[in-house]
PDB file of N, CA and C in Angstrom:
ATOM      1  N   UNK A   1     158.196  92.434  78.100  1.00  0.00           N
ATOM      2  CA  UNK A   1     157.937  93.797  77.671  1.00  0.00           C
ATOM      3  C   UNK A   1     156.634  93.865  76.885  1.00  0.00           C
ATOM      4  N   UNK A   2     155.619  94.502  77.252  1.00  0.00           N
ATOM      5  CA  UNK A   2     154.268  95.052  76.942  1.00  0.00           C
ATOM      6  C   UNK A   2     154.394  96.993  76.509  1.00  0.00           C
ATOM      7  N   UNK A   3     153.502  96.915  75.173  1.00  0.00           N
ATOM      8  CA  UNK A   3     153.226  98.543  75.139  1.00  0.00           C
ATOM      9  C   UNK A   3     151.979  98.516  75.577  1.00  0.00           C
ATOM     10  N   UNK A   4     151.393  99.916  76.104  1.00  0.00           N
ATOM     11  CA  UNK A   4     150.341 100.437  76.281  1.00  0.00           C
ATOM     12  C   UNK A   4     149.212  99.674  75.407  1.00  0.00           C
ATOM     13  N   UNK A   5     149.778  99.721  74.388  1.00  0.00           N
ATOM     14  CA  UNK A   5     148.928  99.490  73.431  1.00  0.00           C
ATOM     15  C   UNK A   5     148.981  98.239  72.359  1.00  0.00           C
ATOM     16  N   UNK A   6     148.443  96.998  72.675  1.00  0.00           N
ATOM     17  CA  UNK A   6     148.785  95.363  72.246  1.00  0.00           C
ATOM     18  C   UNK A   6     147.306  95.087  72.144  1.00  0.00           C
ATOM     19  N   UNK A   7     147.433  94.187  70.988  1.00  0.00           N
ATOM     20  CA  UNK A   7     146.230  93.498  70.912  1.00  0.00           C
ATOM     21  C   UNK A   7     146.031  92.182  71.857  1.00  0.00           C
ATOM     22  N   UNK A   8     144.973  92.111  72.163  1.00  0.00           N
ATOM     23  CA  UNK A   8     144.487  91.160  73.510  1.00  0.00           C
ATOM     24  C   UNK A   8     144.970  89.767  72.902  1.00  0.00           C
ATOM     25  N   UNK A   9     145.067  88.399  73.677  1.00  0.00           N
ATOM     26  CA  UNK A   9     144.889  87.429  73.228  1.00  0.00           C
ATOM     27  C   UNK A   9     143.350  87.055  72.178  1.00  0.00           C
ATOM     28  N   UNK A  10     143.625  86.172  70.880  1.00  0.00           N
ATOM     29  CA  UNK A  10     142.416  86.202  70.377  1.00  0.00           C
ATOM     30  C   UNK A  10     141.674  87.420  69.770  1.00  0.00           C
ATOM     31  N   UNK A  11     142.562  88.641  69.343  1.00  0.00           N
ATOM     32  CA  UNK A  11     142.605  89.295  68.251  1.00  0.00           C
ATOM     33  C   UNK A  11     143.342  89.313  67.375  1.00  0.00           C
ATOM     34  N   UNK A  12     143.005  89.086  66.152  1.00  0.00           N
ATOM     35  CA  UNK A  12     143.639  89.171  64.658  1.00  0.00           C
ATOM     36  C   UNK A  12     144.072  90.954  64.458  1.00  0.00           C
ATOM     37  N   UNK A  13     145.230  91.182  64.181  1.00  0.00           N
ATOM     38  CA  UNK A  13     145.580  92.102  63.258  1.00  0.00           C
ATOM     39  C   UNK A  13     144.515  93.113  62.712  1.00  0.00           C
ATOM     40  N   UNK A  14     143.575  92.002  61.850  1.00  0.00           N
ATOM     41  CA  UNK A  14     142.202  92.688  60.793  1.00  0.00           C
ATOM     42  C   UNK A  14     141.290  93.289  62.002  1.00  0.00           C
ATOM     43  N   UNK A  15     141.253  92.393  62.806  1.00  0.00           N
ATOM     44  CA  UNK A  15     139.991  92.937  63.948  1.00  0.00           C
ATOM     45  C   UNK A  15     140.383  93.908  64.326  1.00  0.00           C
ATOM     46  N   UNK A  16     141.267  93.762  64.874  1.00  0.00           N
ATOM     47  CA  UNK A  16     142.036  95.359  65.602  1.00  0.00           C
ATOM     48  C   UNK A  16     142.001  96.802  64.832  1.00  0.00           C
ATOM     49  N   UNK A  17     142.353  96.379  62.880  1.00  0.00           N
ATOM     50  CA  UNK A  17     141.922  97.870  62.262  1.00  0.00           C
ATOM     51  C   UNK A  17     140.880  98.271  62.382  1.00  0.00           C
ATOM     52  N   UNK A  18     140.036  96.595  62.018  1.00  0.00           N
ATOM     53  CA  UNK A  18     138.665  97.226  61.685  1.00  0.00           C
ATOM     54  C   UNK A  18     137.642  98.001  62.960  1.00  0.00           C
ATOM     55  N   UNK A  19     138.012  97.614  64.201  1.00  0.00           N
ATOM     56  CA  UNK A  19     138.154  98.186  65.325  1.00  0.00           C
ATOM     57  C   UNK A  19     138.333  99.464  65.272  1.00  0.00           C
ATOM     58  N   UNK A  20     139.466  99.765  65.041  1.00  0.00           N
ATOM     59  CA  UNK A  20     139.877 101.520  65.227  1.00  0.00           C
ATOM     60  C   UNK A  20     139.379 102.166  64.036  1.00  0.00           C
ATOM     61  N   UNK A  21     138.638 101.809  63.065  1.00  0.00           N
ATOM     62  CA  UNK A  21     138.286 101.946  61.482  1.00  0.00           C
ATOM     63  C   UNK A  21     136.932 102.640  62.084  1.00  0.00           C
ATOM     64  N   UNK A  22     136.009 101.379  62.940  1.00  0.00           N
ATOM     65  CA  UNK A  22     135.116 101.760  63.579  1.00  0.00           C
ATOM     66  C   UNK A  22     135.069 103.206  64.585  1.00  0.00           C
ATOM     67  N   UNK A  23     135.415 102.736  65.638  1.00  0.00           N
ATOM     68  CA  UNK A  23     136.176 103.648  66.668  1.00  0.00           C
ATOM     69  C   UNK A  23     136.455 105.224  66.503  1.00  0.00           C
ATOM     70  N   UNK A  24     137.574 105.339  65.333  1.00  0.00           N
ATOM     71  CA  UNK A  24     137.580 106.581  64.561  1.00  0.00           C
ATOM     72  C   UNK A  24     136.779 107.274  63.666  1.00  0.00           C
ATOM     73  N   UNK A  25     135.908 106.597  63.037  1.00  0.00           N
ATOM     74  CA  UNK A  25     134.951 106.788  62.535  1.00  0.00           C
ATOM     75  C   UNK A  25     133.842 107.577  63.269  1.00  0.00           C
ATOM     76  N   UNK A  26     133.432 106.936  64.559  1.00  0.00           N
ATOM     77  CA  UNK A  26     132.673 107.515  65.550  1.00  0.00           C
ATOM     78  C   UNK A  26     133.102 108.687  65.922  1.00  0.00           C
ATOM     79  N   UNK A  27     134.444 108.879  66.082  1.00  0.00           N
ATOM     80  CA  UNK A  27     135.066 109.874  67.074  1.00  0.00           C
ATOM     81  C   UNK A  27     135.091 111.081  66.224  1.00  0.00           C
ATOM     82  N   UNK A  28     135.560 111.238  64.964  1.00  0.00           N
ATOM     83  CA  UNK A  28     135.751 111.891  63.867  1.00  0.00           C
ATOM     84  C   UNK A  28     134.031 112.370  63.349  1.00  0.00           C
ATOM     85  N   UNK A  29     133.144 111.519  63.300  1.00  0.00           N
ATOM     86  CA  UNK A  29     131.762 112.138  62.733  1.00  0.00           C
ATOM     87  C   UNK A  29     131.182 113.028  63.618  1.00  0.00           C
ATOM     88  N   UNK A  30     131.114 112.457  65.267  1.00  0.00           N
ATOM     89  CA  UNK A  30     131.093 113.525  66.082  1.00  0.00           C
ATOM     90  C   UNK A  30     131.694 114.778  66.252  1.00  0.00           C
ATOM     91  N   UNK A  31     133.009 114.533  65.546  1.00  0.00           N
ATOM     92  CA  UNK A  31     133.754 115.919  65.649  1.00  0.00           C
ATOM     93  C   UNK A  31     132.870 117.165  64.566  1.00  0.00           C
ATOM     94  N   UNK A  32     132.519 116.143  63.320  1.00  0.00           N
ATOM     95  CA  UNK A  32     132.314 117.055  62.166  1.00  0.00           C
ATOM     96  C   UNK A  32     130.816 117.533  62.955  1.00  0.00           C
ATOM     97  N   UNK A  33     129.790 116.834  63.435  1.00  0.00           N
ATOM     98  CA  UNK A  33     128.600 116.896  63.857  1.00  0.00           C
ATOM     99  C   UNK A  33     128.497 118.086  64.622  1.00  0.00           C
ATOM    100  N   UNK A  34     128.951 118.159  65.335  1.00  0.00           N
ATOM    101  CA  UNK A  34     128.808 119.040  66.715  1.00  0.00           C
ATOM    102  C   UNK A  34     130.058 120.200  66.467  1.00  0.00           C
ATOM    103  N   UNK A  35     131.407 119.815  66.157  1.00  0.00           N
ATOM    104  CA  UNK A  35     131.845 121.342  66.120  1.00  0.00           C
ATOM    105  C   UNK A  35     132.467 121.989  64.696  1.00  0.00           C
ATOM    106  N   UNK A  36     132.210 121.384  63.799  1.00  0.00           N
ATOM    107  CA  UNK A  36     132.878 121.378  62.229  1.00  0.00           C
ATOM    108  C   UNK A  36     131.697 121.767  61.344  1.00  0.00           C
ATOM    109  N   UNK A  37     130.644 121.484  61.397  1.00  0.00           N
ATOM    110  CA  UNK A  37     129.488 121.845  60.552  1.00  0.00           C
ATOM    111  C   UNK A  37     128.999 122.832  60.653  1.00  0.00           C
ATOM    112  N   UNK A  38     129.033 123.738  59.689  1.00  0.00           N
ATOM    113  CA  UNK A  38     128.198 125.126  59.888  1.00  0.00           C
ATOM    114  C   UNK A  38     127.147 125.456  59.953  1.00  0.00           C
ATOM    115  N   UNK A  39     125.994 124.175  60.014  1.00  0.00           N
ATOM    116  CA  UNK A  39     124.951 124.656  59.957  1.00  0.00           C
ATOM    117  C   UNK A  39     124.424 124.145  61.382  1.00  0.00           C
ATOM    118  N   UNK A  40     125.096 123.655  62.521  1.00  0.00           N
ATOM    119  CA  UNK A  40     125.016 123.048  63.031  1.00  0.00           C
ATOM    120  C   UNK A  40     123.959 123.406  64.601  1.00  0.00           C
ATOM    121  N   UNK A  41     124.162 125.071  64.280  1.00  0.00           N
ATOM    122  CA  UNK A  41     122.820 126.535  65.727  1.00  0.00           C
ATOM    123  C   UNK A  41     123.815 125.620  66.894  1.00  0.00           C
ATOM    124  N   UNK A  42     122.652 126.034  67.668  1.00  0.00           N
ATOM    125  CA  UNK A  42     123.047 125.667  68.980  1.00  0.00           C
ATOM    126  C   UNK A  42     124.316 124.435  69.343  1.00  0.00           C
ATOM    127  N   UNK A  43     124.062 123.635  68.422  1.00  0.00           N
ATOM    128  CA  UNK A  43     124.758 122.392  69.247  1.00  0.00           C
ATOM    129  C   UNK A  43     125.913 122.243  69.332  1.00  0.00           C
ATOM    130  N   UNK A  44     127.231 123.349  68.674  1.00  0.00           N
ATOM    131  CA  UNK A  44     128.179 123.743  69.129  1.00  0.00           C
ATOM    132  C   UNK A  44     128.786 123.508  70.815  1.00  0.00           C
ATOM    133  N   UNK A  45     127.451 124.397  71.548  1.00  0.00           N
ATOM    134  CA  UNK A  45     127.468 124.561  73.359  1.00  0.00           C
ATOM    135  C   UNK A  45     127.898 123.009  73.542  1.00  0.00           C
ATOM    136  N   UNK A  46     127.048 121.565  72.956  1.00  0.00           N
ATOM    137  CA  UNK A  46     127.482 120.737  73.641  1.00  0.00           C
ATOM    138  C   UNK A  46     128.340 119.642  72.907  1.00  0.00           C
ATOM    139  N   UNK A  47     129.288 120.179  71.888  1.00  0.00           N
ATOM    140  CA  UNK A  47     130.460 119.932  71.300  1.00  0.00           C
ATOM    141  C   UNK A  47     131.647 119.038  71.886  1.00  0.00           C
ATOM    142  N   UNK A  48     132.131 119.720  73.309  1.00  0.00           N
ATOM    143  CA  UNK A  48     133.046 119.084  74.076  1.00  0.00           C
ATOM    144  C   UNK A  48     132.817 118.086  74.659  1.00  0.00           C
ATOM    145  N   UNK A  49     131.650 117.976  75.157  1.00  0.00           N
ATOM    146  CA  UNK A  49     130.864 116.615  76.344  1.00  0.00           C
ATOM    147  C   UNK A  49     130.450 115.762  75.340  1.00  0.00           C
ATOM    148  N   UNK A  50     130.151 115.913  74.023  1.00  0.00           N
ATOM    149  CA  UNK A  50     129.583 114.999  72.951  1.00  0.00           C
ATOM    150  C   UNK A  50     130.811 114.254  72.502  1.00  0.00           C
ATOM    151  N   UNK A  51     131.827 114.933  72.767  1.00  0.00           N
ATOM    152  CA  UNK A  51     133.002 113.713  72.012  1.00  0.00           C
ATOM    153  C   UNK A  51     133.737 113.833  73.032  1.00  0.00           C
ATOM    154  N   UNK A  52     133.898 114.019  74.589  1.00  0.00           N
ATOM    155  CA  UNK A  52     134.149 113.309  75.535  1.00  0.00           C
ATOM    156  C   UNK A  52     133.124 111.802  75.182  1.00  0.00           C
ATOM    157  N   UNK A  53     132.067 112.454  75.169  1.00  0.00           N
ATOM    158  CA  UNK A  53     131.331 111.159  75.391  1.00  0.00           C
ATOM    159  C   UNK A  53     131.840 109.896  74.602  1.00  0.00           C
ATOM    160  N   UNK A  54     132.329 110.435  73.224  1.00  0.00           N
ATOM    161  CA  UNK A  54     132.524 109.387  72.475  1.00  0.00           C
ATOM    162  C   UNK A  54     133.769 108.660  72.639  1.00  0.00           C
ATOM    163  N   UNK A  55     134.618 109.484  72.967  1.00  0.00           N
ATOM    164  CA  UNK A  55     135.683 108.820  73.275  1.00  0.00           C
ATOM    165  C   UNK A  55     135.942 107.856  74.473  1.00  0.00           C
ATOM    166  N   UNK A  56     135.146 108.428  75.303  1.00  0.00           N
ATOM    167  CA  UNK A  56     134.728 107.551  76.556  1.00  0.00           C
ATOM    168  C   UNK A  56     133.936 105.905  76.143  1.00  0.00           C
ATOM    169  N   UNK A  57     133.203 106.034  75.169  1.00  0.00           N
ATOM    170  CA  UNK A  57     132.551 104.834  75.035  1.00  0.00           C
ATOM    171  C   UNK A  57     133.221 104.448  74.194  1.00  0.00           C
ATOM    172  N   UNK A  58     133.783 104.836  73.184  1.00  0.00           N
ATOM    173  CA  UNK A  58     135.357 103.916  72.538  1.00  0.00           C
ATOM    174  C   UNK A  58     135.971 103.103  73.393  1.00  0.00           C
ATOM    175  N   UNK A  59     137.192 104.114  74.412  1.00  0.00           N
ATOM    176  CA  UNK A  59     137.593 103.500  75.000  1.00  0.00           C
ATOM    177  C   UNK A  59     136.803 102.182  75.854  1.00  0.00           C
ATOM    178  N   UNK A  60     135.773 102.316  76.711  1.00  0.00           N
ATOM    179  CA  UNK A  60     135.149 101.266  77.212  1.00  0.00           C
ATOM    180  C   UNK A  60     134.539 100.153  76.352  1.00  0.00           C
ATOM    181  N   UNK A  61     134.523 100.068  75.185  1.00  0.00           N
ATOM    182  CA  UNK A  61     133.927  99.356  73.936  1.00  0.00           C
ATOM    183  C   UNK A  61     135.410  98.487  73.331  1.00  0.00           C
ATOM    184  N   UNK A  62     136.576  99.298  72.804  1.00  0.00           N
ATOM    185  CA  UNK A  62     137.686  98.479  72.268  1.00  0.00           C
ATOM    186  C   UNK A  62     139.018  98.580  73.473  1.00  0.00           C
ATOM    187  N   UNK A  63     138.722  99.201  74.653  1.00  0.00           N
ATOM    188  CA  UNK A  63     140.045  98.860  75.331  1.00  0.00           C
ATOM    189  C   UNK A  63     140.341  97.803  75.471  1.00  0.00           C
ATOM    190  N   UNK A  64     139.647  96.854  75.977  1.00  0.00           N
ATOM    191  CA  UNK A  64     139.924  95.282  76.528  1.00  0.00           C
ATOM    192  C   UNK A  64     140.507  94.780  75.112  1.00  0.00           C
ATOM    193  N   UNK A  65     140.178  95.135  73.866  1.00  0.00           N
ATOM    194  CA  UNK A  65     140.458  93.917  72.282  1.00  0.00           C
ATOM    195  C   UNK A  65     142.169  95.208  71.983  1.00  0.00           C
ATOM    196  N   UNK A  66     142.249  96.204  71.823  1.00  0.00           N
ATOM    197  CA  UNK A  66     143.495  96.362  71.204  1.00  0.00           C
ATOM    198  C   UNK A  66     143.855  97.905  71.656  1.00  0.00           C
ATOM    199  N   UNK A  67     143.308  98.566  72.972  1.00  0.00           N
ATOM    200  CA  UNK A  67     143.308  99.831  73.291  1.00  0.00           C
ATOM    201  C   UNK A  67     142.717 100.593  73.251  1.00  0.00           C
ATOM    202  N   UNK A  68     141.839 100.972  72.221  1.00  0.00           N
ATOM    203  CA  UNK A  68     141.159 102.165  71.637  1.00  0.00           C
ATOM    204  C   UNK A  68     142.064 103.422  71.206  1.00  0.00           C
ATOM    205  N   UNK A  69     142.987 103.532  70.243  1.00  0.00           N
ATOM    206  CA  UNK A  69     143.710 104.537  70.146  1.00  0.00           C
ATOM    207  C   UNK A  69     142.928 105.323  69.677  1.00  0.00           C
ATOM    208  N   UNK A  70     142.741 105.346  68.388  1.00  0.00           N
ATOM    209  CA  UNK A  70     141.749 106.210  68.033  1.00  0.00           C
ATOM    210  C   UNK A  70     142.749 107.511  67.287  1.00  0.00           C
ATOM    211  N   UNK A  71     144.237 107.508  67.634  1.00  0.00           N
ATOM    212  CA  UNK A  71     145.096 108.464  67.143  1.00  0.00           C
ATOM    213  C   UNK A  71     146.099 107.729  66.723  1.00  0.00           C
ATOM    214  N   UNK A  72     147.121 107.677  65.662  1.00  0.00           N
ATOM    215  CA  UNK A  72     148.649 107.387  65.726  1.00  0.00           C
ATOM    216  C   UNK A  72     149.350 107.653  67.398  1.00  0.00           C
ATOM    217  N   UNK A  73     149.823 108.893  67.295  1.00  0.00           N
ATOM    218  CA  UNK A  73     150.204 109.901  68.223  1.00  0.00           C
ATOM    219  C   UNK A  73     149.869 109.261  69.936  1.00  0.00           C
ATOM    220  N   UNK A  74     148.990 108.799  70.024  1.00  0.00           N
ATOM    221  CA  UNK A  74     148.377 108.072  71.225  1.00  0.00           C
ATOM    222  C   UNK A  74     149.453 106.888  71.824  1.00  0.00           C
ATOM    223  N   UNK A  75     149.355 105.568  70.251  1.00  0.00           N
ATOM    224  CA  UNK A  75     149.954 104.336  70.646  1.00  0.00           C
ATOM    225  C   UNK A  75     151.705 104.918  70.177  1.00  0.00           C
ATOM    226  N   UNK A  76     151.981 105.653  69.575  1.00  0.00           N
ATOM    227  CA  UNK A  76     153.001 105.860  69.272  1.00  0.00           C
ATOM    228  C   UNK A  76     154.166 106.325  70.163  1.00  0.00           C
ATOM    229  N   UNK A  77     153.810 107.053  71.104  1.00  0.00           N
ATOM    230  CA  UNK A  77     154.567 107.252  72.302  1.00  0.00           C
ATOM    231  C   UNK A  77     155.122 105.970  73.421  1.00  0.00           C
ATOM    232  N   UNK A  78     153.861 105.207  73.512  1.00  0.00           N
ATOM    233  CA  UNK A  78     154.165 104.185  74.377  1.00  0.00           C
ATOM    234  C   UNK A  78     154.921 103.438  73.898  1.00  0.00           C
ATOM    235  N   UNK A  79     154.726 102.959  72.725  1.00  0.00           N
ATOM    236  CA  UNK A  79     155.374 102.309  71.480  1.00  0.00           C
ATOM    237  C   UNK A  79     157.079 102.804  71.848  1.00  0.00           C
ATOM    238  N   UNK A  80     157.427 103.910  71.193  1.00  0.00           N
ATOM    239  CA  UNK A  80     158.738 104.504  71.840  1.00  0.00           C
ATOM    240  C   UNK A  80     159.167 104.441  73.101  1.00  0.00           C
ATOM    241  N   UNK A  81     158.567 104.137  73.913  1.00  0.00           N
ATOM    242  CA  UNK A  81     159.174 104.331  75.067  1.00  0.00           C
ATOM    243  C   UNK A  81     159.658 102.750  75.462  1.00  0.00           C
ATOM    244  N   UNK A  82     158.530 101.756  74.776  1.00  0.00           N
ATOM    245  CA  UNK A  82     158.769 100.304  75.351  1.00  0.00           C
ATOM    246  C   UNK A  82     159.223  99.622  74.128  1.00  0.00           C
ATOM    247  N   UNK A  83     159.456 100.794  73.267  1.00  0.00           N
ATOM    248  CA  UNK A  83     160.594  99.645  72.255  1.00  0.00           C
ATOM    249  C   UNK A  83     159.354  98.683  71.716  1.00  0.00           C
ATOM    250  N   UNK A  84     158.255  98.572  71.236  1.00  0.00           N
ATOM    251  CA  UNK A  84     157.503  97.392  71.093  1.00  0.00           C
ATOM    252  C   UNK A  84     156.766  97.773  69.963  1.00  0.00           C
ATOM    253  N   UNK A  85     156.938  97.204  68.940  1.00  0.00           N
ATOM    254  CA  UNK A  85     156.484  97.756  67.867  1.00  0.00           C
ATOM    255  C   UNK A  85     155.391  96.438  66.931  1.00  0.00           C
ATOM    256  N   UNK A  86     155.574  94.938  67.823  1.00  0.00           N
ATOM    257  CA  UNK A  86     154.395  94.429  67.319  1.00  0.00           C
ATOM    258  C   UNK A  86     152.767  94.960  66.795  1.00  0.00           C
ATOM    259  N   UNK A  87     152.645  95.172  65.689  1.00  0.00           N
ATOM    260  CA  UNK A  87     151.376  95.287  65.280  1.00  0.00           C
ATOM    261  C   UNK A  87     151.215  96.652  65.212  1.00  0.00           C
ATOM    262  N   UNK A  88     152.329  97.186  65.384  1.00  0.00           N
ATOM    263  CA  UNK A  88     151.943  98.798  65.351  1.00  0.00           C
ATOM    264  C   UNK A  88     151.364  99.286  64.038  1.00  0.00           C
ATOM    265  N   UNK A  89     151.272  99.150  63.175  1.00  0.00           N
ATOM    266  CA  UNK A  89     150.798  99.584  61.812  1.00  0.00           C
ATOM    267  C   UNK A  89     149.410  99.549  62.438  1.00  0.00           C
ATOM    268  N   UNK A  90     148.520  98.976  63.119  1.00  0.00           N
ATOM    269  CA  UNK A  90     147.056  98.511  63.015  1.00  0.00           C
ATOM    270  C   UNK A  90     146.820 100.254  63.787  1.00  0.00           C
ATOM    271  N   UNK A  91     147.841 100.880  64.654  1.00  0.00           N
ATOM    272  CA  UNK A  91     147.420 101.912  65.007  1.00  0.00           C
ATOM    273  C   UNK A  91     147.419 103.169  64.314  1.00  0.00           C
ATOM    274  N   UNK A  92     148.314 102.991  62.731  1.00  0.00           N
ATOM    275  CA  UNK A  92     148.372 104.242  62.075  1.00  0.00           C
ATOM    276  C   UNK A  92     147.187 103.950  60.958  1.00  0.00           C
ATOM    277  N   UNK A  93     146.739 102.565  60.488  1.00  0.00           N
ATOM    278  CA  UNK A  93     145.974 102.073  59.321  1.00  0.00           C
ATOM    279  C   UNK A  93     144.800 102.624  59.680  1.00  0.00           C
ATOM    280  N   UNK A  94     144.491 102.330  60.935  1.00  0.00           N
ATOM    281  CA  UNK A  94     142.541 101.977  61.328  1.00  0.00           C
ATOM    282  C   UNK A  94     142.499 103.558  61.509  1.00  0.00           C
ATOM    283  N   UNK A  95     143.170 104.499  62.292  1.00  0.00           N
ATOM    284  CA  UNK A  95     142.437 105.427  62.517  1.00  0.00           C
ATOM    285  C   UNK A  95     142.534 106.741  61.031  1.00  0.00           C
ATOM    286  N   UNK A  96     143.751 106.648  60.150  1.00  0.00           N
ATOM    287  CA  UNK A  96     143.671 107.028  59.214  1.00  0.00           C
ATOM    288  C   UNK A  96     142.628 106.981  58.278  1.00  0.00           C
ATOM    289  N   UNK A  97     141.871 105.337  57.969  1.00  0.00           N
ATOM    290  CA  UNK A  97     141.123 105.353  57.403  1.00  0.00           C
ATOM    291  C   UNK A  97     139.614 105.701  57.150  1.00  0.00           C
ATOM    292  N   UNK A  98     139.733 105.056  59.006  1.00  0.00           N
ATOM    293  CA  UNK A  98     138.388 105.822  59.648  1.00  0.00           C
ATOM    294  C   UNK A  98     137.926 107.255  59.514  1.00  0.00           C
ATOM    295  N   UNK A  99     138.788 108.210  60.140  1.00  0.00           N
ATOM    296  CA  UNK A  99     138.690 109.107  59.602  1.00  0.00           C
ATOM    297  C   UNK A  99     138.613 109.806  58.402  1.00  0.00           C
ATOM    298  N   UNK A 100     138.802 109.149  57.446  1.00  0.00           N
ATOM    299  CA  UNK A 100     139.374 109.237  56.090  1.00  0.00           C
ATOM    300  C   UNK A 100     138.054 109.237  55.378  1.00  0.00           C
ATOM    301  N   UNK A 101     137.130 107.717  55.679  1.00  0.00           N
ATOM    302  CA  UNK A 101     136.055 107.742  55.779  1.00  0.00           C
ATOM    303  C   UNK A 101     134.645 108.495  56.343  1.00  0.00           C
ATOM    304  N   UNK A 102     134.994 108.738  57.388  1.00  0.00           N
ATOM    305  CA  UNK A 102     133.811 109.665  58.435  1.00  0.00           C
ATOM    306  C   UNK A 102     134.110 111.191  57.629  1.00  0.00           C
ATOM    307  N   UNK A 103     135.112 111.910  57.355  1.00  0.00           N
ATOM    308  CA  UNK A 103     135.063 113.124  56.276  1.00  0.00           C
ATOM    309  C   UNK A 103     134.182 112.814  55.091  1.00  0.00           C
ATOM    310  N   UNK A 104     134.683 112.035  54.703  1.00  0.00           N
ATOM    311  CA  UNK A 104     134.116 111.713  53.221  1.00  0.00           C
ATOM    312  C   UNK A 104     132.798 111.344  53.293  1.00  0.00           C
ATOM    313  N   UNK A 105     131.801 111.280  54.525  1.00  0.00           N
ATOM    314  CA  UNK A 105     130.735 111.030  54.618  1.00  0.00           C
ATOM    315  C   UNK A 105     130.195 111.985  54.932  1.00  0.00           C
ATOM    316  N   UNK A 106     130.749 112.652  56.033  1.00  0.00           N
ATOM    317  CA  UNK A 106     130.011 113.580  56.464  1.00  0.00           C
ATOM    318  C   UNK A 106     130.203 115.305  55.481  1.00  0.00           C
ATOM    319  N   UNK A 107     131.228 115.284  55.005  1.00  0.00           N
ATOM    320  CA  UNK A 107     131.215 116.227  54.017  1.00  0.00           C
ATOM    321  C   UNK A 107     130.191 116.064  52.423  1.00  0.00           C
ATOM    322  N   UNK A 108     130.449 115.132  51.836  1.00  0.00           N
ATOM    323  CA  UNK A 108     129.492 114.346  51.027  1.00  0.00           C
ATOM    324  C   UNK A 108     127.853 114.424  51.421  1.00  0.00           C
ATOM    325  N   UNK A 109     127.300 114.384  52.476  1.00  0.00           N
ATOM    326  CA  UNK A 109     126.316 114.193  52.548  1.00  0.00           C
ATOM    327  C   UNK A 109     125.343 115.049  53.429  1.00  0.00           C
ATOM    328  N   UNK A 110     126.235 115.930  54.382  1.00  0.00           N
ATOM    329  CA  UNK A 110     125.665 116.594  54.932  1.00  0.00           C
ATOM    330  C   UNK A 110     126.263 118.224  54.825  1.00  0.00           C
ATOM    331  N   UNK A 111     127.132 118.449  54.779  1.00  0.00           N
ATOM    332  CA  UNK A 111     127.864 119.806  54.078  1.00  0.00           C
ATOM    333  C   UNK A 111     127.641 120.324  53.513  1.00  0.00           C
ATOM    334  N   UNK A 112     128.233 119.357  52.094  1.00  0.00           N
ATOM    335  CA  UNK A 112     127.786 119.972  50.427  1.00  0.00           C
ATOM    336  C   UNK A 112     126.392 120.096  50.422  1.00  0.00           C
ATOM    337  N   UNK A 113     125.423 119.716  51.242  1.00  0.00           N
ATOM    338  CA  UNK A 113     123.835 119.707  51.027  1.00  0.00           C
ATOM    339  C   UNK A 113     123.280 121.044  50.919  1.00  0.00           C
ATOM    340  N   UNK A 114     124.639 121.626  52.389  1.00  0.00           N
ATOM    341  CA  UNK A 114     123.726 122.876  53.189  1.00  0.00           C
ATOM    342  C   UNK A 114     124.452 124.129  52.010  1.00  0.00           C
ATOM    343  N   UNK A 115     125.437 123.853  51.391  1.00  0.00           N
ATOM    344  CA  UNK A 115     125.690 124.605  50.151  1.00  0.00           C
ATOM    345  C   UNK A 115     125.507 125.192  49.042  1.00  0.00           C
ATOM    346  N   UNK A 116     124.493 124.001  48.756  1.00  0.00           N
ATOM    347  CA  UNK A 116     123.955 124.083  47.600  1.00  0.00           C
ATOM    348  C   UNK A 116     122.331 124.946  47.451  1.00  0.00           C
TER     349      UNK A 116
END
């Protein structure tokens, strides 16, 4: 029994957050970039294809090492369905934080700027 979502042979646990830490990070700054920022004119129009894009090169970048979830909600289903709950924390840790992070950057530094 395999979930969707397992870390490859020859990934650590740590690699795998720091992976989706990464991963989400990307996916999440693009979000704020293109459709979350108000100062952002035009580049709204290419909002959707910009984080297709990103998610697309996630996935092709960490699928082979631990999936690319990039969501809880993602590995969590498969997870339920195959009963397999090895290592599952690495899918609620990495993208929580990531994101957690990519706000706190992109609000911090490019937001509050256009506010002030």
């Amino acid at each position: 029994e395999t979930s969707a979502f397992a870390l490859s042979s020859g990934v650590t646990v740590w690699n795998a957050v720091i992976f989706e830490i990464v991963m989400t990070f990307g996916l999440v700054y693009t979000v704020y970039a293109t459709a979350v920022d108000p100062k952002k004119g035009n580049l709204g129009i290419i909002a959707p294809i910009a984080i297709g894009f990103i998610v697309g090169a996630n996935i092709l970048a960490g699928g082979a090492f631990d999936g690319a979830s990039m969501n809880p909600a993602v590995s969590f289903g498969p997870a339920v369905v195959s009963w397999t709950w090895d290592s599952h924390w690495v899918y609620w840790l990495g993208p929580f934080v990531g994101a957690g992070i990519a706000a706190l950057v992109y609000e911090i530094l490019f937001i509050n700027q256009s506010h002030q």
